[in-house]
C-alpha atoms as a PDB file:
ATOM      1  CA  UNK A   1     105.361  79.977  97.625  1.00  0.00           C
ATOM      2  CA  UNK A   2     102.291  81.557  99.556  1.00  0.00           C
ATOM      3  CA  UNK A   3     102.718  82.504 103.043  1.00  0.00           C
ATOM      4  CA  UNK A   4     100.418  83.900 105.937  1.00  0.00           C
ATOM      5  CA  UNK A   5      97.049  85.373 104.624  1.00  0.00           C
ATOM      6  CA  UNK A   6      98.145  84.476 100.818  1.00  0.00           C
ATOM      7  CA  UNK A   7      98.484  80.648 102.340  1.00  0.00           C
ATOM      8  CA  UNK A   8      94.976  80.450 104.056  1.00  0.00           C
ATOM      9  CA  UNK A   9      93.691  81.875 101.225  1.00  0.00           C
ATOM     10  CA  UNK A  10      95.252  79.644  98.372  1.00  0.00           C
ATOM     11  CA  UNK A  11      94.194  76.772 100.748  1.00  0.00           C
ATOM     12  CA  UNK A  12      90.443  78.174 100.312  1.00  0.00           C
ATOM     13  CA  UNK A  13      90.492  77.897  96.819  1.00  0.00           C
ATOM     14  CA  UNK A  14      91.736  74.527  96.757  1.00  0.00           C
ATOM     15  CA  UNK A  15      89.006  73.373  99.054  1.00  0.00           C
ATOM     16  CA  UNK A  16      86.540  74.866  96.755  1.00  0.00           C
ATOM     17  CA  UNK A  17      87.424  72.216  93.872  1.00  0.00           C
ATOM     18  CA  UNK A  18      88.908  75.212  91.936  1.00  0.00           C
ATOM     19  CA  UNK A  19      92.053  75.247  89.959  1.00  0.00           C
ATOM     20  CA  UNK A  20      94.689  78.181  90.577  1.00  0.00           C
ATOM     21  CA  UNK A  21      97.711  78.638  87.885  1.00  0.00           C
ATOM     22  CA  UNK A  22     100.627  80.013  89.208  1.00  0.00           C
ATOM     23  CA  UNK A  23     103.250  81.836  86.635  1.00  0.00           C
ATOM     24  CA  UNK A  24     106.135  83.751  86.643  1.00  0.00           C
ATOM     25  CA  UNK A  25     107.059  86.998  84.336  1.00  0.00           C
ATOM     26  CA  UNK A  26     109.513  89.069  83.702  1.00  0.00           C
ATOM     27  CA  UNK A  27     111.132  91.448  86.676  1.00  0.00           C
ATOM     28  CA  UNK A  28     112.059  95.215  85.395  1.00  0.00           C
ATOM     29  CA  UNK A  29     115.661  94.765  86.714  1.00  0.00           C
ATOM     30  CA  UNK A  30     115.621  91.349  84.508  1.00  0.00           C
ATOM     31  CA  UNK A  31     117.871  91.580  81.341  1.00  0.00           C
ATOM     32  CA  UNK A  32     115.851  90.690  78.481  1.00  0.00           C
ATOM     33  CA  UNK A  33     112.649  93.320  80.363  1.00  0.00           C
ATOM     34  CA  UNK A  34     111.410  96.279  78.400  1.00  0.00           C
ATOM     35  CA  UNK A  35     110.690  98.146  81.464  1.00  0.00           C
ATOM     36  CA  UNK A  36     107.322  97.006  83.354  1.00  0.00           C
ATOM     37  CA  UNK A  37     105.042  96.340  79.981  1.00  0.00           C
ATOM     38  CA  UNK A  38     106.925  93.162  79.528  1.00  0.00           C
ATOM     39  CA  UNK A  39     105.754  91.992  82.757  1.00  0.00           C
ATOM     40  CA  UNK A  40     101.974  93.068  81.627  1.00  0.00           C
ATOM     41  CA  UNK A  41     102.191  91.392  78.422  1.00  0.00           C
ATOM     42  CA  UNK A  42     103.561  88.216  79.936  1.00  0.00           C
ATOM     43  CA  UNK A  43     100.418  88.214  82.048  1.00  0.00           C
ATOM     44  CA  UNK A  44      98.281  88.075  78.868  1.00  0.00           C
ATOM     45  CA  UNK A  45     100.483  85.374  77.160  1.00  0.00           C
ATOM     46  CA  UNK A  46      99.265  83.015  80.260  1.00  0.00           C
ATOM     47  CA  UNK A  47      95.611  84.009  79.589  1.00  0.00           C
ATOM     48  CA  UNK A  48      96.169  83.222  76.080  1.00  0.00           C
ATOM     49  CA  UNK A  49      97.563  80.399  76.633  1.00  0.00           C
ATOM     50  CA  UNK A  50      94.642  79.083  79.509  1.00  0.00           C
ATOM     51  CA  UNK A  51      92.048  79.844  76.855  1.00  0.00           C
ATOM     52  CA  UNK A  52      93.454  78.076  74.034  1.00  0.00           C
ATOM     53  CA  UNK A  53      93.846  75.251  76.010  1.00  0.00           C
ATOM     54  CA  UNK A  54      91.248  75.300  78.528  1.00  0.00           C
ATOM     55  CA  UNK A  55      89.307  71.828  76.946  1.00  0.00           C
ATOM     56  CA  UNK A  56      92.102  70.339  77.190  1.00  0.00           C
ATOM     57  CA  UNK A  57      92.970  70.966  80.877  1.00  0.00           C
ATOM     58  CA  UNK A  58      89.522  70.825  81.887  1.00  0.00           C
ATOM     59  CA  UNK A  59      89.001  74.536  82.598  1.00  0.00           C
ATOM     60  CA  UNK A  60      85.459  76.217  82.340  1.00  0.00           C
ATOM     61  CA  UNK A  61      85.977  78.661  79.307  1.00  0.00           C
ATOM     62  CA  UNK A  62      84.423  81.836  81.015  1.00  0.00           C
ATOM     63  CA  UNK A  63      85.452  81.129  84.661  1.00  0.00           C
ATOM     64  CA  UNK A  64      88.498  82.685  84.653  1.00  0.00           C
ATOM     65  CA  UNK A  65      89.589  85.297  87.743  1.00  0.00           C
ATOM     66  CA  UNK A  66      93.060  87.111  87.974  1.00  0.00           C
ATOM     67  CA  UNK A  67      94.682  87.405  90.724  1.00  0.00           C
ATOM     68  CA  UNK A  68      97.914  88.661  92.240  1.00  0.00           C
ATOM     69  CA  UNK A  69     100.008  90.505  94.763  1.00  0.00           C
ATOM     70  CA  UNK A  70     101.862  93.713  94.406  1.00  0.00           C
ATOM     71  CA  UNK A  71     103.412  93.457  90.811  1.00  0.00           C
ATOM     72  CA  UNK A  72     101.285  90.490  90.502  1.00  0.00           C
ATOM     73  CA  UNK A  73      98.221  93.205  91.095  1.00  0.00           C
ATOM     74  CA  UNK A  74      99.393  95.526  88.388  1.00  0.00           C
ATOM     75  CA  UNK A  75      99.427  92.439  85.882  1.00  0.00           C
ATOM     76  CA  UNK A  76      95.766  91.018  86.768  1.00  0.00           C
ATOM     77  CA  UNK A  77      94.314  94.772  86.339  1.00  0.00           C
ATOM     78  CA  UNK A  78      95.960  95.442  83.568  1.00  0.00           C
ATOM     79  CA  UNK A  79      95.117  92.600  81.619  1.00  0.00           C
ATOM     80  CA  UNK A  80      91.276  92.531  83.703  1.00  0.00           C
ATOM     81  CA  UNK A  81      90.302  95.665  82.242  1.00  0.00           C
ATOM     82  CA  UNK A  82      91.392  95.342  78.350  1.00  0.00           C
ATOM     83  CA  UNK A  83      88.940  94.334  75.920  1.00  0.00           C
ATOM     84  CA  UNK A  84      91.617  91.970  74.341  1.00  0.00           C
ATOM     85  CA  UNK A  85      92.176  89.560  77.339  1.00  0.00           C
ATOM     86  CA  UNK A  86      89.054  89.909  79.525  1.00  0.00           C
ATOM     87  CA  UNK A  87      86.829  87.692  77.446  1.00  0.00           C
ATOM     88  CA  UNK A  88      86.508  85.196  79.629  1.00  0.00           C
ATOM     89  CA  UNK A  89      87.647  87.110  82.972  1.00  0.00           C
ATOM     90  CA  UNK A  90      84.871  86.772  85.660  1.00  0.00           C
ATOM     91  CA  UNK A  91      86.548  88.714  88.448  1.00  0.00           C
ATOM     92  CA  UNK A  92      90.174  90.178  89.309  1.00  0.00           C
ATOM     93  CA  UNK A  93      91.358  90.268  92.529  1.00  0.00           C
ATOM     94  CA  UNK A  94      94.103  92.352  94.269  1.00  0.00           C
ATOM     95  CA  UNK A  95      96.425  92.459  96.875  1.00  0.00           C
ATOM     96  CA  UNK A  96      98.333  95.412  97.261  1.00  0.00           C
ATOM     97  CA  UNK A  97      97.924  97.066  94.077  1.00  0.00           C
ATOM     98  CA  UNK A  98      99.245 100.031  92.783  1.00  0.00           C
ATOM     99  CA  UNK A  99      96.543 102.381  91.356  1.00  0.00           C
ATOM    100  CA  UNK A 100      98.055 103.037  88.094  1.00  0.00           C
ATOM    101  CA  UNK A 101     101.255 102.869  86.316  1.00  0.00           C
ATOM    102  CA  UNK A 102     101.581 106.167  85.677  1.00  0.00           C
ATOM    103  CA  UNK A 103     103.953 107.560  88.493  1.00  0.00           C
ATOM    104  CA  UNK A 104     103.190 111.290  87.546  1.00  0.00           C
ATOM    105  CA  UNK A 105      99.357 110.513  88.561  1.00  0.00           C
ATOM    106  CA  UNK A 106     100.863 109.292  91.821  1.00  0.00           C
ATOM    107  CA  UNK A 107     101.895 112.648  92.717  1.00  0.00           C
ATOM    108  CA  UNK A 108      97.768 113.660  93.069  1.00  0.00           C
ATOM    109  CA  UNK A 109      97.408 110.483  95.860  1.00  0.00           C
ATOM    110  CA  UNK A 110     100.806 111.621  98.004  1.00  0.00           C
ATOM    111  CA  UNK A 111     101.348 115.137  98.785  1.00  0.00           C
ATOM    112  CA  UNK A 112     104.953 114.487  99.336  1.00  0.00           C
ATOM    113  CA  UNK A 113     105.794 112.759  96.285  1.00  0.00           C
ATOM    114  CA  UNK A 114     107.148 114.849  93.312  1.00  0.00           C
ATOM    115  CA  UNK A 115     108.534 111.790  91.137  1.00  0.00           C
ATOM    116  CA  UNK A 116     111.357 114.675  89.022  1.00  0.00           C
ATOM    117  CA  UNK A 117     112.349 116.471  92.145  1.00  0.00           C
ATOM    118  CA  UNK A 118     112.675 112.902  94.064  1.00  0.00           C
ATOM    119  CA  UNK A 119     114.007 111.492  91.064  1.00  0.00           C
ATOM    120  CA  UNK A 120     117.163 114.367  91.582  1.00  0.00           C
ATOM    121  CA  UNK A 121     117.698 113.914  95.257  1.00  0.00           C
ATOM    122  CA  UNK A 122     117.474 110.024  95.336  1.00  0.00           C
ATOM    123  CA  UNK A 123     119.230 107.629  92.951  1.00  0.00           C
ATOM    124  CA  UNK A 124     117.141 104.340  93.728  1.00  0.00           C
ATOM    125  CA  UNK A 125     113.983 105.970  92.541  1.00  0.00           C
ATOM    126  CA  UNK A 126     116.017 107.330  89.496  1.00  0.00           C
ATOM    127  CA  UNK A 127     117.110 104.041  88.753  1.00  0.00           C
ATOM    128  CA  UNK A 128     113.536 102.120  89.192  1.00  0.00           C
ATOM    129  CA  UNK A 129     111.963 105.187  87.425  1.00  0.00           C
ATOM    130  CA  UNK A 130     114.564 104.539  84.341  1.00  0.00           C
ATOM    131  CA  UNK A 131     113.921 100.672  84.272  1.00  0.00           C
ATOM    132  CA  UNK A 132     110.185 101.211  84.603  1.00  0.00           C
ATOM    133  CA  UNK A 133     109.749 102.893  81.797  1.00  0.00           C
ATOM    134  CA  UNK A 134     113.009 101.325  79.604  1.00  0.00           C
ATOM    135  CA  UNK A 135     114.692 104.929  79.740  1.00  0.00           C
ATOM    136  CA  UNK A 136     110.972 105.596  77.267  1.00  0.00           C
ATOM    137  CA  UNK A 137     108.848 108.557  79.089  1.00  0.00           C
ATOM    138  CA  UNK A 138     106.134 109.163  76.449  1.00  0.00           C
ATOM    139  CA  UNK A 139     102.669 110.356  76.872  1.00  0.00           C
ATOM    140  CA  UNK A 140     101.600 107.022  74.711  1.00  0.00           C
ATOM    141  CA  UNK A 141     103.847 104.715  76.799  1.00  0.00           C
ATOM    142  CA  UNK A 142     101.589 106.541  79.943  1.00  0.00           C
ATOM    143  CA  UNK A 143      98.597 106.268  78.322  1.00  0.00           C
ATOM    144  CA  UNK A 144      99.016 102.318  77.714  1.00  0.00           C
ATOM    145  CA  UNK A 145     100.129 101.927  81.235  1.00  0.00           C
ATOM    146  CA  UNK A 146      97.694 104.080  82.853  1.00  0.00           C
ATOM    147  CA  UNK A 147      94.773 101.068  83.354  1.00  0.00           C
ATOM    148  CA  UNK A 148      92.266 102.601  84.782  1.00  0.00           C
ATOM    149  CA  UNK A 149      91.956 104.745  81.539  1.00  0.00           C
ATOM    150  CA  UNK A 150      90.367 101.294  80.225  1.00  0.00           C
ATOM    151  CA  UNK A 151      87.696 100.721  83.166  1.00  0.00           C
ATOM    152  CA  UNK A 152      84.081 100.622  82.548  1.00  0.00           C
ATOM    153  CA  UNK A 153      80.815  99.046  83.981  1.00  0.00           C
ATOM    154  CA  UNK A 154      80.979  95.904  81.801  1.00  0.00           C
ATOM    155  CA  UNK A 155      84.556  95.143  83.395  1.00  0.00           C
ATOM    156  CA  UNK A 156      84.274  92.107  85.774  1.00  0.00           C
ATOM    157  CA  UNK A 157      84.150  92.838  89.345  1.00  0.00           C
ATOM    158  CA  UNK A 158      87.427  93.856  91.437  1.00  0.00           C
ATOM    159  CA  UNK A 159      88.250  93.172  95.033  1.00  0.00           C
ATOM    160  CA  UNK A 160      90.767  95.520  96.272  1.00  0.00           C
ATOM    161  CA  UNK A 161      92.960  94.880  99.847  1.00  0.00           C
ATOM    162  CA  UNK A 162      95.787  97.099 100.383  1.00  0.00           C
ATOM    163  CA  UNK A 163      96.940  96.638 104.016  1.00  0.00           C
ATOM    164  CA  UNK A 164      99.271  99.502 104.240  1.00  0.00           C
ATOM    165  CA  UNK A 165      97.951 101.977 106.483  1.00  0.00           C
ATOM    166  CA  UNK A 166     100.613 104.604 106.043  1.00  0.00           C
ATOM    167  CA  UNK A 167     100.392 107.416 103.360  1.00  0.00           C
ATOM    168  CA  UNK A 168     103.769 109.632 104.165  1.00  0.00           C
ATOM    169  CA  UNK A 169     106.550 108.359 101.516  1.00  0.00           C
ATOM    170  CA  UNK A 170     108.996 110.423 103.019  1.00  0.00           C
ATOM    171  CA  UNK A 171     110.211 109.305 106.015  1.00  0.00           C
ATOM    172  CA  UNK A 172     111.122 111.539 109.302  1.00  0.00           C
ATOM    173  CA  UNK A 173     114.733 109.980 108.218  1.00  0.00           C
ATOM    174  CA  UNK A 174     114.334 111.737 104.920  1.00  0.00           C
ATOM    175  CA  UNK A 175     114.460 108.284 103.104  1.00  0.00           C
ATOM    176  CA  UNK A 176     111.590 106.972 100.343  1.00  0.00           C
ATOM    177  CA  UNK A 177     109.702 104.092 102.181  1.00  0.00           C
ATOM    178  CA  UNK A 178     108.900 101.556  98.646  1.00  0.00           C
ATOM    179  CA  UNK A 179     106.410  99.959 100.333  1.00  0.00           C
ATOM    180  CA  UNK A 180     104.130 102.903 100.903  1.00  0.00           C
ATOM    181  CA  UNK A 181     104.337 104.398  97.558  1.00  0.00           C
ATOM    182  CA  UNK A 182     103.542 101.055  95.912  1.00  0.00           C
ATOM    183  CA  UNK A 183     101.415  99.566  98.624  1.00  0.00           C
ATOM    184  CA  UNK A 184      99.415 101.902 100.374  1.00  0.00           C
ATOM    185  CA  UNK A 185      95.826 101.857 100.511  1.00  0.00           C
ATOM    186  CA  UNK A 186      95.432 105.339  99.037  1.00  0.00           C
ATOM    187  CA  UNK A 187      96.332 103.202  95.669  1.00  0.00           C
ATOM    188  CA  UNK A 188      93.222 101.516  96.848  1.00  0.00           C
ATOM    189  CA  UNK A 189      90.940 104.319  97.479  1.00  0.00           C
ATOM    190  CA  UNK A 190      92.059 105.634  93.994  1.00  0.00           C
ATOM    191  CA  UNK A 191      90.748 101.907  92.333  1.00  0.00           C
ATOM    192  CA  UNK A 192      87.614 102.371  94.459  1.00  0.00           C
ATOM    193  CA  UNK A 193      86.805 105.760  93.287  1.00  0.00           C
ATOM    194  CA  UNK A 194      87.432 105.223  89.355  1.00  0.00           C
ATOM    195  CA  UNK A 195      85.406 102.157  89.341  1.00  0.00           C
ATOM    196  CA  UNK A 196      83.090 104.192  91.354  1.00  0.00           C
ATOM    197  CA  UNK A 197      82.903 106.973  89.014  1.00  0.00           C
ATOM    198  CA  UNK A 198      82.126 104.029  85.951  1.00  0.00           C
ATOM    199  CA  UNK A 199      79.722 102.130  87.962  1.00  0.00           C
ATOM    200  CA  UNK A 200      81.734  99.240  88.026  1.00  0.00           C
ATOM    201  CA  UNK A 201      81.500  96.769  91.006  1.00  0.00           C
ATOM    202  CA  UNK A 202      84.378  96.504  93.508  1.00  0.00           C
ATOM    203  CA  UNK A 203      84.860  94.520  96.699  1.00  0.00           C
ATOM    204  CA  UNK A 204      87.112  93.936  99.838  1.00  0.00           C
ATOM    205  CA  UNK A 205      87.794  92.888 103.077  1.00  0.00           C
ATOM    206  CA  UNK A 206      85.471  95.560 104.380  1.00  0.00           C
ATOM    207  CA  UNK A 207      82.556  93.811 102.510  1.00  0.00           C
ATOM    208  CA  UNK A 208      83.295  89.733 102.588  1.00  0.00           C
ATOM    209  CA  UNK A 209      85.952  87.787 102.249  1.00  0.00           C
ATOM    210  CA  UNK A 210      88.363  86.678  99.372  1.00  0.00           C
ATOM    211  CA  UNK A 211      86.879  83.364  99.339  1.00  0.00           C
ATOM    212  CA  UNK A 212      83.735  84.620  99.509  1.00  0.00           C
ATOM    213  CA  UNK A 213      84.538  86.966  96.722  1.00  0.00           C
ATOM    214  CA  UNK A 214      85.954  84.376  94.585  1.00  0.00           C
ATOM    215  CA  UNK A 215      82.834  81.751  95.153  1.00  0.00           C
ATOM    216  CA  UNK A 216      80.464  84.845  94.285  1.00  0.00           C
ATOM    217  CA  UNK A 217      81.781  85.490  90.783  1.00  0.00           C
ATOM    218  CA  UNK A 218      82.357  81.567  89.923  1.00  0.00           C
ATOM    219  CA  UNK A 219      78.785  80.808  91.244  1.00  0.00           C
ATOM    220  CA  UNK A 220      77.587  84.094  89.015  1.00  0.00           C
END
């Protein structure tokens, strides 16, 4: 399930005495998806479901941090930064995030990235674009999934790693790399700067490490 730096990490926790829940949710390109707010809202059915039953598993009630990678990012920020499931959310932490889901306020991070005009000349994105949003562009459906719009001070804490070094999306082959428009760390730098601009406190490798992270906010 966890390989490499996820592994070592995972293994961390464990050897802290701390409990990690692992869950799945729903994939845009899955049938019954709604385009990428069913995979947000299946993040917050978990955190429902850990606080209703967190005497009964043996869970701390305000201990909880939410983590995840890529996708897995999107959900934990999403649901860290609402006022309706971040109750009992001490921390969130990130790995390869994407800064917002909003693709038109990608378009101010990458010079080269015009998501219409790309949207013309390559189908993939079209497609992704389409399933993203469940064929539904409106400014509320951008609004809801535009996160950082819900950031303030009294958030809990974020740690932010985006490992992607790279900021061109287009290629010299003229092809859309995915992993730098999803991954790179200008996503990062764009967390880092709204939750600079709130006052709210953010982390990374450049700082401590994850475990160290993690320990701070459960020791808090």
């Amino acid at each position: 399930l966890y390989q490499d730096d996820q592994k070592e990490i995972i293994n961390s926790i464990l050897n802290e005495n701390l409990a990690v829940v692992n869950s799945e949710y729903t994939f845009i390109t899955d049938n019954e998806a709604e385009g990428v707010i069913t995979s947000l809202t299946d993040g917050k059915k978990v955190i429902e479901f850990i606080n209703q039953r967190s005497s009964v598993i043996g869970f701390p009630e305000n201990k909880l941090i939410l983590a995840g990678i890529s996708a897995g990012a999107g959900i934990a920020i999403w649901n860290g930064l609402r006022e309706d499931t971040n109750k009992n959310v001490i921390g969130i932490f990130t790995t390869l995030a994407q800064s917002t889901y909003n693709m038109y306020k990608w378009e101010k991070i990458f010079p080269d990235f015009q998501v219409d005009l790309l949207r013309d000349e390559y189908i993939l994105l079209d497609e992704l674009f389409l399933k993203f949003y469940n064929n539904s562009i409106t400014s509320e459906n951008l609004k809801v999934l535009d996160y950082l719009n819900e950031m303030d001070k009294n958030d809990p804490p974020i740690f932010i790693y985006n490992p992607v070094y790279e900021d061109e999306v287009i290629t010299k082959d003229n092809i859309i790399d995915f992993n730098v428009l999803f991954h790179s760390y200008k996503h990062g730098n764009a967390i880092r700067k709204a939750a600079s601009n709130v006052g709210l406190q953010f982390s990374g490798t450049y700082q401590e490490t994850p475990i160290n992270f993690i320990r701070r906010m459960v020791q808090k």
